[in-house]
Protein backbone atom coordinates (compact mmCIF):
# COMPACT_ATOMS: atom_id res chain seq x y z
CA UNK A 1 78.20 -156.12 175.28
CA UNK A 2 80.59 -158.54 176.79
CA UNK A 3 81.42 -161.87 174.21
CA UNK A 4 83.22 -165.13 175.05
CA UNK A 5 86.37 -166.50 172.79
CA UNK A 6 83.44 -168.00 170.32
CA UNK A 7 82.06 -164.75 170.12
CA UNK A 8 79.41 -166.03 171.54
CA UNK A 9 77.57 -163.07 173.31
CA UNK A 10 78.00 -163.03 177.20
CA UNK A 11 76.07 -160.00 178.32
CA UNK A 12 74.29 -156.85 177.23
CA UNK A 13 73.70 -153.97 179.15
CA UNK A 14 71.86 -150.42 177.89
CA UNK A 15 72.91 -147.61 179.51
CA UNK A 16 70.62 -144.85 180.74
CA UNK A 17 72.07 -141.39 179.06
CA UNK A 18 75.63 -141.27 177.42
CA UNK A 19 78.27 -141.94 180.25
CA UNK A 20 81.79 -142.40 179.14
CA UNK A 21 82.57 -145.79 178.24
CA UNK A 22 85.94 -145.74 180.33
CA UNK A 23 83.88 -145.53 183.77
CA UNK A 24 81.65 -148.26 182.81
CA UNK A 25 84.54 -150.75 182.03
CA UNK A 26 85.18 -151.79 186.03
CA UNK A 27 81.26 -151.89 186.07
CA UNK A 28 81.53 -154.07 183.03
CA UNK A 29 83.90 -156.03 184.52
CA UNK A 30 82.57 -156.29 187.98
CA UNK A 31 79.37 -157.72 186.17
CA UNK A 32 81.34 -160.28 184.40
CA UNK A 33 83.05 -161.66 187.73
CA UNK A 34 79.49 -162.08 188.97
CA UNK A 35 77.66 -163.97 186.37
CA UNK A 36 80.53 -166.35 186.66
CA UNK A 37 82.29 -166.25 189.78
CA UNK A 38 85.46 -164.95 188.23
CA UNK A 39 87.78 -162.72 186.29
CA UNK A 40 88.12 -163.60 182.87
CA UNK A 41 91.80 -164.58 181.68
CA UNK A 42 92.01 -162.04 179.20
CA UNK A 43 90.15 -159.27 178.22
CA UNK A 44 90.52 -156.65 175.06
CA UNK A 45 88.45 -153.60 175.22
CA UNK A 46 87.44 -150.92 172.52
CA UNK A 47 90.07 -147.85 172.68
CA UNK A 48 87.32 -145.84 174.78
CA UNK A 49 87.47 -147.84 177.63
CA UNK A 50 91.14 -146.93 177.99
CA UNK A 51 92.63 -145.47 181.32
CA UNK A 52 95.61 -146.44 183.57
CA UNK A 53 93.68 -146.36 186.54
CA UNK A 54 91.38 -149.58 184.46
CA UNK A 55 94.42 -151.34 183.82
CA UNK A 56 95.27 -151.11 187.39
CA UNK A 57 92.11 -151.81 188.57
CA UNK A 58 91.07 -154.98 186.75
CA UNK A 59 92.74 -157.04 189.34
CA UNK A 60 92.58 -161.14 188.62
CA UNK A 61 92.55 -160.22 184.75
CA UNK A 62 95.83 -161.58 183.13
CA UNK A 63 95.60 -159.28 180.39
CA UNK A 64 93.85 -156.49 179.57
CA UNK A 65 94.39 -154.87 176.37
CA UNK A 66 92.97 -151.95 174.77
CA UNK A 67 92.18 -150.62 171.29
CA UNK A 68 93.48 -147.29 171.41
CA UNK A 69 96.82 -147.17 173.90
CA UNK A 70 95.94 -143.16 175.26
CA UNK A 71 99.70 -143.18 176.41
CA UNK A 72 99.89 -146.68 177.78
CA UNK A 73 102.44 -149.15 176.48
CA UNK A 74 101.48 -152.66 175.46
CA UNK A 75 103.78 -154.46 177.71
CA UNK A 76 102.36 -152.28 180.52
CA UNK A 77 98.49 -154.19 179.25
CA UNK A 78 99.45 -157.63 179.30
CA UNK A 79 101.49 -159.75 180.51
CA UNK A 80 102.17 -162.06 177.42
CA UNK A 81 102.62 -161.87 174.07
C-alpha cells in the first residue's frame, strides 16, 4: 500500500506468492512515478524494504527513509532533518 501525507490511501497492490518486500520497493516506487508523473518528495518505508542499493536507486526522491536502518546511517537516507 502506498498513502499520501493525509494518509489518504494512494495504491494497493497484492502480490502473487511471498517475495521480499525490499525487491518490490523500486517496483513500488516505479508505480508511484506513473500514476502521477513523478517521484514523490519524500518517502518512509517499513524496515523490510531496506537496502543501500534502494536508497541509491530511488533517484528524484528527496528523502527516503527507512524503518529499520540494516547498517545505513540516517544522514546517508535523507537529505534534511
Amino acid at each position: 500500500m502506498a498513502s499520501g501525507r493525509s494518509g489518504l490511501i494512494l495504491d494497493a497492490v497484492i502480490e502473487e506468492g511471498n517475495p521480499a518486500d525490499s525487491e518490490r520497493f523500486m517496483p513500488l516506487l516505479e508505480r508511484q512515478i506513473e500514476i502521477s508523473g513523478r517521484a514523490p518528495w519524500k518517502m518512509a518505508a517499513d524496515g523490510g524494504y531496506t537496502s543501500k542499493d534502494n536508497v541509491q536507486q530511488a533517484k528524484g526522491v528527496k528523502d527516503v527513509a527507512f524503518h529499520k536502518k540494516k547498517g545505513l546511517k540516517v544522514e546517508h537516507m535523507v537529505k534534511s532533518d
